[in-house]
PDB file of N, CA and C in Angstrom:
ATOM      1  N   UNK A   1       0.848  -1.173   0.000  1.00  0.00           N
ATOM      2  CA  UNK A   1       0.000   0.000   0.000  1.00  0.00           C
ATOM      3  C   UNK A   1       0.896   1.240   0.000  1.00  0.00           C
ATOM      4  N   UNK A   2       0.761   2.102  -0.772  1.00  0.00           N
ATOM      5  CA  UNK A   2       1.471   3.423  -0.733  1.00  0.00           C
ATOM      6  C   UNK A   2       0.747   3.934   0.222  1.00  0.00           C
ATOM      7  N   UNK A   3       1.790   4.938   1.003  1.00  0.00           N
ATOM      8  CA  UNK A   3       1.068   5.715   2.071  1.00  0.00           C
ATOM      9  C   UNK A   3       1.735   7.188   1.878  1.00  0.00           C
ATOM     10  N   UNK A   4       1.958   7.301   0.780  1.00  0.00           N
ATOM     11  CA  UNK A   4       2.189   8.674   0.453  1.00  0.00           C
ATOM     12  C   UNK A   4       3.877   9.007   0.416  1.00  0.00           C
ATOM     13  N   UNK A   5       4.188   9.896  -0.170  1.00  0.00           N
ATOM     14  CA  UNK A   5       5.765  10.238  -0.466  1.00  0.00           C
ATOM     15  C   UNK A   5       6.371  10.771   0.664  1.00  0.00           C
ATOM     16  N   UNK A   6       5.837  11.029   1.957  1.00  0.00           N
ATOM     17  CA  UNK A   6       6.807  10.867   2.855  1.00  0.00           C
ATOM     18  C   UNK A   6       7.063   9.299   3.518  1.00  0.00           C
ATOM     19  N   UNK A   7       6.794   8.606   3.197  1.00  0.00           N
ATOM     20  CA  UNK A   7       6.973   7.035   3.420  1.00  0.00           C
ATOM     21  C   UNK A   7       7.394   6.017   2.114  1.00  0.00           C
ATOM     22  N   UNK A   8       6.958   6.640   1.008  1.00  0.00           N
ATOM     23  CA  UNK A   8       7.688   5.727   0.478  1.00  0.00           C
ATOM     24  C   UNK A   8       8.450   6.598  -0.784  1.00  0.00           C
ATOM     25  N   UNK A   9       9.436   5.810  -1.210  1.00  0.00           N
ATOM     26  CA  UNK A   9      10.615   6.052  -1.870  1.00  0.00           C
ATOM     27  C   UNK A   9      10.496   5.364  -3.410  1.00  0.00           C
ATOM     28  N   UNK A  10      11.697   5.919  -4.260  1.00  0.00           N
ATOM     29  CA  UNK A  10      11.507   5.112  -5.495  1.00  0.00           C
ATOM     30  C   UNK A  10      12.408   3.988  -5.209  1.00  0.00           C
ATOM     31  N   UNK A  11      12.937   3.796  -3.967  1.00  0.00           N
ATOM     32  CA  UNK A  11      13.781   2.208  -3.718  1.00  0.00           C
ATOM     33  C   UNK A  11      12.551   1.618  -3.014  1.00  0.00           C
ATOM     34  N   UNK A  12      12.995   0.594  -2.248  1.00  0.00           N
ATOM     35  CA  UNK A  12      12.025  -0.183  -1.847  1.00  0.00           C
ATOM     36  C   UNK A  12      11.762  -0.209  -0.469  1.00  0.00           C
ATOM     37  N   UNK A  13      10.429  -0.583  -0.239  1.00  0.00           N
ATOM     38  CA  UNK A  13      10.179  -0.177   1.386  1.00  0.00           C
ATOM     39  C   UNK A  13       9.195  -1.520   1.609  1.00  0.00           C
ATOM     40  N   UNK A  14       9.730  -2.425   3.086  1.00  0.00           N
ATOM     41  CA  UNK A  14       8.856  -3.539   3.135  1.00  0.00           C
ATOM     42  C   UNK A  14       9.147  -4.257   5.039  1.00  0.00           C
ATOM     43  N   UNK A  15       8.465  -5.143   4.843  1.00  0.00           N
ATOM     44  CA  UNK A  15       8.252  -5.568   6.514  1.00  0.00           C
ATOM     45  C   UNK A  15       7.614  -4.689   7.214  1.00  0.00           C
ATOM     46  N   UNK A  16       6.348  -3.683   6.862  1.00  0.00           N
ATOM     47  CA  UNK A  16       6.117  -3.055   7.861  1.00  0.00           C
ATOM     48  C   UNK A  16       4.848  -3.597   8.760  1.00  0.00           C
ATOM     49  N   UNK A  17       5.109  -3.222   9.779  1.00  0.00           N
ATOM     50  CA  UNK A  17       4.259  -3.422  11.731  1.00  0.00           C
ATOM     51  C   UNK A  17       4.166  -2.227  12.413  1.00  0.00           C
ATOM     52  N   UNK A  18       2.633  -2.240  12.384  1.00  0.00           N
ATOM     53  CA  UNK A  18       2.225  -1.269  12.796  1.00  0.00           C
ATOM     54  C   UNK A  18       2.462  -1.436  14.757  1.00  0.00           C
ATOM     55  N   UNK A  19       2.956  -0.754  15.341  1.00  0.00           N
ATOM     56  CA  UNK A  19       2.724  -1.074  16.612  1.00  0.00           C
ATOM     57  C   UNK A  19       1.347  -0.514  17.104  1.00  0.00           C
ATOM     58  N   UNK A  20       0.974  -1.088  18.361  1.00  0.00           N
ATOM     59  CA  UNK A  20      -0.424  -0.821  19.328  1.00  0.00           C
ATOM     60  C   UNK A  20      -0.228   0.642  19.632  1.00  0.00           C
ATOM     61  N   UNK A  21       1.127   1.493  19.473  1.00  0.00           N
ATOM     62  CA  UNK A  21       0.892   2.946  20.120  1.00  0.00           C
ATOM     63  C   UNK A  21       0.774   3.495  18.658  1.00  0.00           C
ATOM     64  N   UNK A  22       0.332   2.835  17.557  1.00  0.00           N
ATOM     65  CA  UNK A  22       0.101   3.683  16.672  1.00  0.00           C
ATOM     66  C   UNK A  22       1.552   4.069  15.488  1.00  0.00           C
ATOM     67  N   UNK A  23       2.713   3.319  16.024  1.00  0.00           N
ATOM     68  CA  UNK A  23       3.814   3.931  15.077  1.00  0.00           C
ATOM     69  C   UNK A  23       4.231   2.783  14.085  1.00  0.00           C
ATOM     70  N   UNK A  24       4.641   3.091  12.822  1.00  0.00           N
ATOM     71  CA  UNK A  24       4.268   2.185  11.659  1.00  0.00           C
ATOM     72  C   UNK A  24       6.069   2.282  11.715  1.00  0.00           C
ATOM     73  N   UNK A  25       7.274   1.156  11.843  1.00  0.00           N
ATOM     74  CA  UNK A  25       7.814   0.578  11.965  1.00  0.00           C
ATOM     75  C   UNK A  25       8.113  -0.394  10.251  1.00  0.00           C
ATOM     76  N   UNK A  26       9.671   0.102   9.774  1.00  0.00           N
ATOM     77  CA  UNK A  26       9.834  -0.648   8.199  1.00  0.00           C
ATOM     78  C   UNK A  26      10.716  -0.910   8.156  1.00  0.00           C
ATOM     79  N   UNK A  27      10.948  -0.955   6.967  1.00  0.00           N
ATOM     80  CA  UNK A  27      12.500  -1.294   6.152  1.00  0.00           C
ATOM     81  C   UNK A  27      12.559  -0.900   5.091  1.00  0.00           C
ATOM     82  N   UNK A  28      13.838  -0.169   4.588  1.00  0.00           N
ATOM     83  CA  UNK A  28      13.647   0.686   3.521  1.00  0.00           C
ATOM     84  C   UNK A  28      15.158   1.025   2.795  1.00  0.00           C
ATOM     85  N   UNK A  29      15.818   0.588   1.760  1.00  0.00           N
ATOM     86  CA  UNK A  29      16.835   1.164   1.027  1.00  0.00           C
ATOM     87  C   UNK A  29      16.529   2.195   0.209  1.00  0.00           C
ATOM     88  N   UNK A  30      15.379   3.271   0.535  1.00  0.00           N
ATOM     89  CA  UNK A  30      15.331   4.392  -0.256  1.00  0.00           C
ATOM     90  C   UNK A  30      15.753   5.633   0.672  1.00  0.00           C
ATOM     91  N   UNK A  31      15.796   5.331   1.802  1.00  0.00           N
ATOM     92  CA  UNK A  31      16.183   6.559   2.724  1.00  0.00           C
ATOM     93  C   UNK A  31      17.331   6.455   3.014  1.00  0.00           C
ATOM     94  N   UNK A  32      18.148   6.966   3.607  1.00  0.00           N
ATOM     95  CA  UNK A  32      19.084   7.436   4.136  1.00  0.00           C
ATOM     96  C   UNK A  32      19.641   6.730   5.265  1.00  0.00           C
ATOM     97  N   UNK A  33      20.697   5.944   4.986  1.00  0.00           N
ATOM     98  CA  UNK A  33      20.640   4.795   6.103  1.00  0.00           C
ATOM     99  C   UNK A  33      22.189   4.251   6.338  1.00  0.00           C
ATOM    100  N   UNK A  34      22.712   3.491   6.890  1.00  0.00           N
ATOM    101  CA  UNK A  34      23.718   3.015   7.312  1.00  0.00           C
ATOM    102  C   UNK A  34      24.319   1.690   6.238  1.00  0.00           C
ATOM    103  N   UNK A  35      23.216   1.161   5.610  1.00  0.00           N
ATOM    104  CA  UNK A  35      23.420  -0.172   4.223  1.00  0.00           C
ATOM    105  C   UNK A  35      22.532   0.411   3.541  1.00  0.00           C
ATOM    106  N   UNK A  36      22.072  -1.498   3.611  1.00  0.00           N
ATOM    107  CA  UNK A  36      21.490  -1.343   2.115  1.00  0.00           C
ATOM    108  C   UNK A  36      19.700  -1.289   2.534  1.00  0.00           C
ATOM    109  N   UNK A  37      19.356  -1.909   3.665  1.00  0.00           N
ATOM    110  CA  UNK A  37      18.407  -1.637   4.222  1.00  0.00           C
ATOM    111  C   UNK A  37      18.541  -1.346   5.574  1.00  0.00           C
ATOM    112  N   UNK A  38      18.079  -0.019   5.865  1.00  0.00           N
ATOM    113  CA  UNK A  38      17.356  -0.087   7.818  1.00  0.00           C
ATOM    114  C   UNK A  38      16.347  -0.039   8.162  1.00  0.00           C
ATOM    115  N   UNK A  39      15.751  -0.088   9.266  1.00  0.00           N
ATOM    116  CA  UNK A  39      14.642  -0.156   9.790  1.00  0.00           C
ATOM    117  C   UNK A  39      14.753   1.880  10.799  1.00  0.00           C
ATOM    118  N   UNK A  40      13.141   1.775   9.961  1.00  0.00           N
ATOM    119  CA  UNK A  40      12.562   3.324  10.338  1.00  0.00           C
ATOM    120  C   UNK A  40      11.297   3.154  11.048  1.00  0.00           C
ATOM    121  N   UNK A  41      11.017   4.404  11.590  1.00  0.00           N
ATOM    122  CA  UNK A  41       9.912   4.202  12.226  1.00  0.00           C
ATOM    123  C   UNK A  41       9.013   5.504  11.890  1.00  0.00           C
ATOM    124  N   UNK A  42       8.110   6.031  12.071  1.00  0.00           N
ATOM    125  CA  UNK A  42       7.237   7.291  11.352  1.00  0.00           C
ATOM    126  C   UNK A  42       6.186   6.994  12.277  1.00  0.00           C
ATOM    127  N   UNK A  43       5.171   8.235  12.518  1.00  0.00           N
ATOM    128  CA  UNK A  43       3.796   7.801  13.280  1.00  0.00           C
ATOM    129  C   UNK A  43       3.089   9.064  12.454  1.00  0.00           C
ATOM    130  N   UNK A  44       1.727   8.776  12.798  1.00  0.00           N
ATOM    131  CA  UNK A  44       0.656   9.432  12.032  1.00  0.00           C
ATOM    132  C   UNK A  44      -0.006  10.513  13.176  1.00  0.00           C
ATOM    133  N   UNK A  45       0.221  12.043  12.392  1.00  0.00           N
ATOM    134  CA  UNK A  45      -0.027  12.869  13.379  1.00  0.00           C
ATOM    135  C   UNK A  45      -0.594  13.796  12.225  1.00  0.00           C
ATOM    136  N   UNK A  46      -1.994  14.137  12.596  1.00  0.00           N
ATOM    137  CA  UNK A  46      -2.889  15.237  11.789  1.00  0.00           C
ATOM    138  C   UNK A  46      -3.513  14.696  10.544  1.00  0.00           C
ATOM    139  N   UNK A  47      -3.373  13.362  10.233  1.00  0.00           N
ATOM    140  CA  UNK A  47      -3.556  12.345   9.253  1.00  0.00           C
ATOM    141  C   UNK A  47      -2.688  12.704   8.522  1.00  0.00           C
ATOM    142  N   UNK A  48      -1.236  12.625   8.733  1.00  0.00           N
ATOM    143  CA  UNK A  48      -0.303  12.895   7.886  1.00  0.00           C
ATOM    144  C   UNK A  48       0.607  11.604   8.429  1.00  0.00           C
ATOM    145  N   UNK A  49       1.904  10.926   8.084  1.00  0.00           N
ATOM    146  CA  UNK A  49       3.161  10.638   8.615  1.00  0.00           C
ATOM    147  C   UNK A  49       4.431  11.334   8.600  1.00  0.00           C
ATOM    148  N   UNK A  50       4.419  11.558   9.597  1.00  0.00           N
ATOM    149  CA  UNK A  50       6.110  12.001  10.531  1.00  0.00           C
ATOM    150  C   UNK A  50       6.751  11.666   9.260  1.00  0.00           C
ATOM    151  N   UNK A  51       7.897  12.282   9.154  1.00  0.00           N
ATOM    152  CA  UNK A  51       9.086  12.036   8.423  1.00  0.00           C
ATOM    153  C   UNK A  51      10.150  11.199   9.004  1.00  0.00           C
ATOM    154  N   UNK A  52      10.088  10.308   8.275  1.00  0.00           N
ATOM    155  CA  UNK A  52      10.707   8.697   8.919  1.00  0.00           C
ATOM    156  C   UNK A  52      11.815   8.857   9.429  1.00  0.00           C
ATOM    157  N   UNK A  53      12.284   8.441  10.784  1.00  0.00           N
ATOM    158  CA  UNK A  53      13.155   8.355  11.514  1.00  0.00           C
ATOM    159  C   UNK A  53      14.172   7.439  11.561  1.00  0.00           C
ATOM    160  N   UNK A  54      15.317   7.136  11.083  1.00  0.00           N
ATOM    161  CA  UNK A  54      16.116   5.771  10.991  1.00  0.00           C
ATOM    162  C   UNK A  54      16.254   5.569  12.682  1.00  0.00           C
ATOM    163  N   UNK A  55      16.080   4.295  13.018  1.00  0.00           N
ATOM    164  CA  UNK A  55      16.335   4.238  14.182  1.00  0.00           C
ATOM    165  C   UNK A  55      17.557   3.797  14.939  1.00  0.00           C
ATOM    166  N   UNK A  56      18.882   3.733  13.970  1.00  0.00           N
ATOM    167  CA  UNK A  56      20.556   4.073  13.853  1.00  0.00           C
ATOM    168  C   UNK A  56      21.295   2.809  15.062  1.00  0.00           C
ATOM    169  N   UNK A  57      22.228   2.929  15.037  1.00  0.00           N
ATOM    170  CA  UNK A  57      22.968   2.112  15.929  1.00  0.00           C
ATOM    171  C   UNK A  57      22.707   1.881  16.685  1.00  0.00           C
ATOM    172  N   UNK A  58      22.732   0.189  17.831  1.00  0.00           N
ATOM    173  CA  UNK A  58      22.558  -0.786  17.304  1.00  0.00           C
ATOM    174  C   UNK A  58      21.619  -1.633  16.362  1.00  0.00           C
ATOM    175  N   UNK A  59      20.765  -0.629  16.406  1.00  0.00           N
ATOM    176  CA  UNK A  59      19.154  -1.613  15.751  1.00  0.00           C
ATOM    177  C   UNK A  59      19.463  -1.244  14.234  1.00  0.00           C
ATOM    178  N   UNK A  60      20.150  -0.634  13.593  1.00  0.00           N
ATOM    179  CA  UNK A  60      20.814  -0.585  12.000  1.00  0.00           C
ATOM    180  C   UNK A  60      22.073  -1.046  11.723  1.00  0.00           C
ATOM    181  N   UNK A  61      22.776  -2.099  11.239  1.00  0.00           N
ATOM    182  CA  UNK A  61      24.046  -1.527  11.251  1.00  0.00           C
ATOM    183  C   UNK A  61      24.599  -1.616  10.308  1.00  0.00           C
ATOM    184  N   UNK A  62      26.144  -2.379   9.930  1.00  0.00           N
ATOM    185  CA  UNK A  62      26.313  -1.738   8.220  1.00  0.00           C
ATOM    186  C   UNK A  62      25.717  -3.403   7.522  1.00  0.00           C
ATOM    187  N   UNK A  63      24.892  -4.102   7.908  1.00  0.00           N
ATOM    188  CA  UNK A  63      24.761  -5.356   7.072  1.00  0.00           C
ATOM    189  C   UNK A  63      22.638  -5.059   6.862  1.00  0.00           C
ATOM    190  N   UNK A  64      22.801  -6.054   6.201  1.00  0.00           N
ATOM    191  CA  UNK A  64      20.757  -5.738   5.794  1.00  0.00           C
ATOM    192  C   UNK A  64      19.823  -6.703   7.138  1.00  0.00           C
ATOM    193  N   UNK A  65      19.484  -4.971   7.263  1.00  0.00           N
ATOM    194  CA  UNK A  65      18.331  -4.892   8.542  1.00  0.00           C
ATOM    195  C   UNK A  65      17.016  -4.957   7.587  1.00  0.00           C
ATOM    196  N   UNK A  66      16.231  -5.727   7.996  1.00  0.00           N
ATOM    197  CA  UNK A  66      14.500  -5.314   7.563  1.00  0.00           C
ATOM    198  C   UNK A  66      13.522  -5.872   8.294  1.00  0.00           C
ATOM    199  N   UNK A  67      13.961  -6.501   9.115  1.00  0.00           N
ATOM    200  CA  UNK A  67      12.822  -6.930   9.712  1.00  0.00           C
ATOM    201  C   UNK A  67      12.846  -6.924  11.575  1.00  0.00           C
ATOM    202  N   UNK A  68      11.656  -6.287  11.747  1.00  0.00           N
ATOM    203  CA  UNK A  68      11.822  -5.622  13.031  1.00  0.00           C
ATOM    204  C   UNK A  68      11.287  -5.907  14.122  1.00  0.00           C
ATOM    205  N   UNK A  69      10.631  -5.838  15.164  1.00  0.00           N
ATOM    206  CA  UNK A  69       9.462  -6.617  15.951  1.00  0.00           C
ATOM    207  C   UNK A  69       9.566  -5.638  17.140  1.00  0.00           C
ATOM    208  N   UNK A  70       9.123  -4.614  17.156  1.00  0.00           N
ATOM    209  CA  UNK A  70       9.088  -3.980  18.519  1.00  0.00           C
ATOM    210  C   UNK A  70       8.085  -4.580  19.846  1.00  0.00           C
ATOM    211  N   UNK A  71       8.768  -4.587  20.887  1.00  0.00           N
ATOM    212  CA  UNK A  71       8.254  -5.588  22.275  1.00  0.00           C
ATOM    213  C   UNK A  71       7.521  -4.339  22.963  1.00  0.00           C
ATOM    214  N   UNK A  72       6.362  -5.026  23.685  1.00  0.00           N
ATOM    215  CA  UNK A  72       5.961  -4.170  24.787  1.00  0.00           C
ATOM    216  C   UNK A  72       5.035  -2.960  24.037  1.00  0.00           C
TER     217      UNK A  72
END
């Protein structure tokens, strides 16, 4: 599902989980990242999404991250 051009990229964006507080949690080699994929996180505020956040060292690092599972 596209969710609009602040979420997705002309690379690829996949594995996403929405968490219970509402924040939509991915994987993405179109943003700006440490490889070739990291895991971002974005939440929906005003019916818009946040501008995706890499969520950087340790939970990225230089090998392919995409799949994520936030606890709790």
């Amino acid at each position: 599902m596209n969710l609009g051009p602040e979420i997705n990229t002309p690379g690829n964006e996949d594995a996403t989980i929405m968490h219970q507080d509402g924040t939509l949690y991915f994987g993405s080699d179109g943003l700006p990242g440490l490889c070739d994929f990291d895991i971002f996180k974005s939440e929906l505020k005003d019916e818009k999404w946040t501008r995706p956040q890499n969520l950087g060292y340790p939970i990225n690092t230089p090998k392919f991250e995409n799949y994520f599972f936030p606890f709790a």
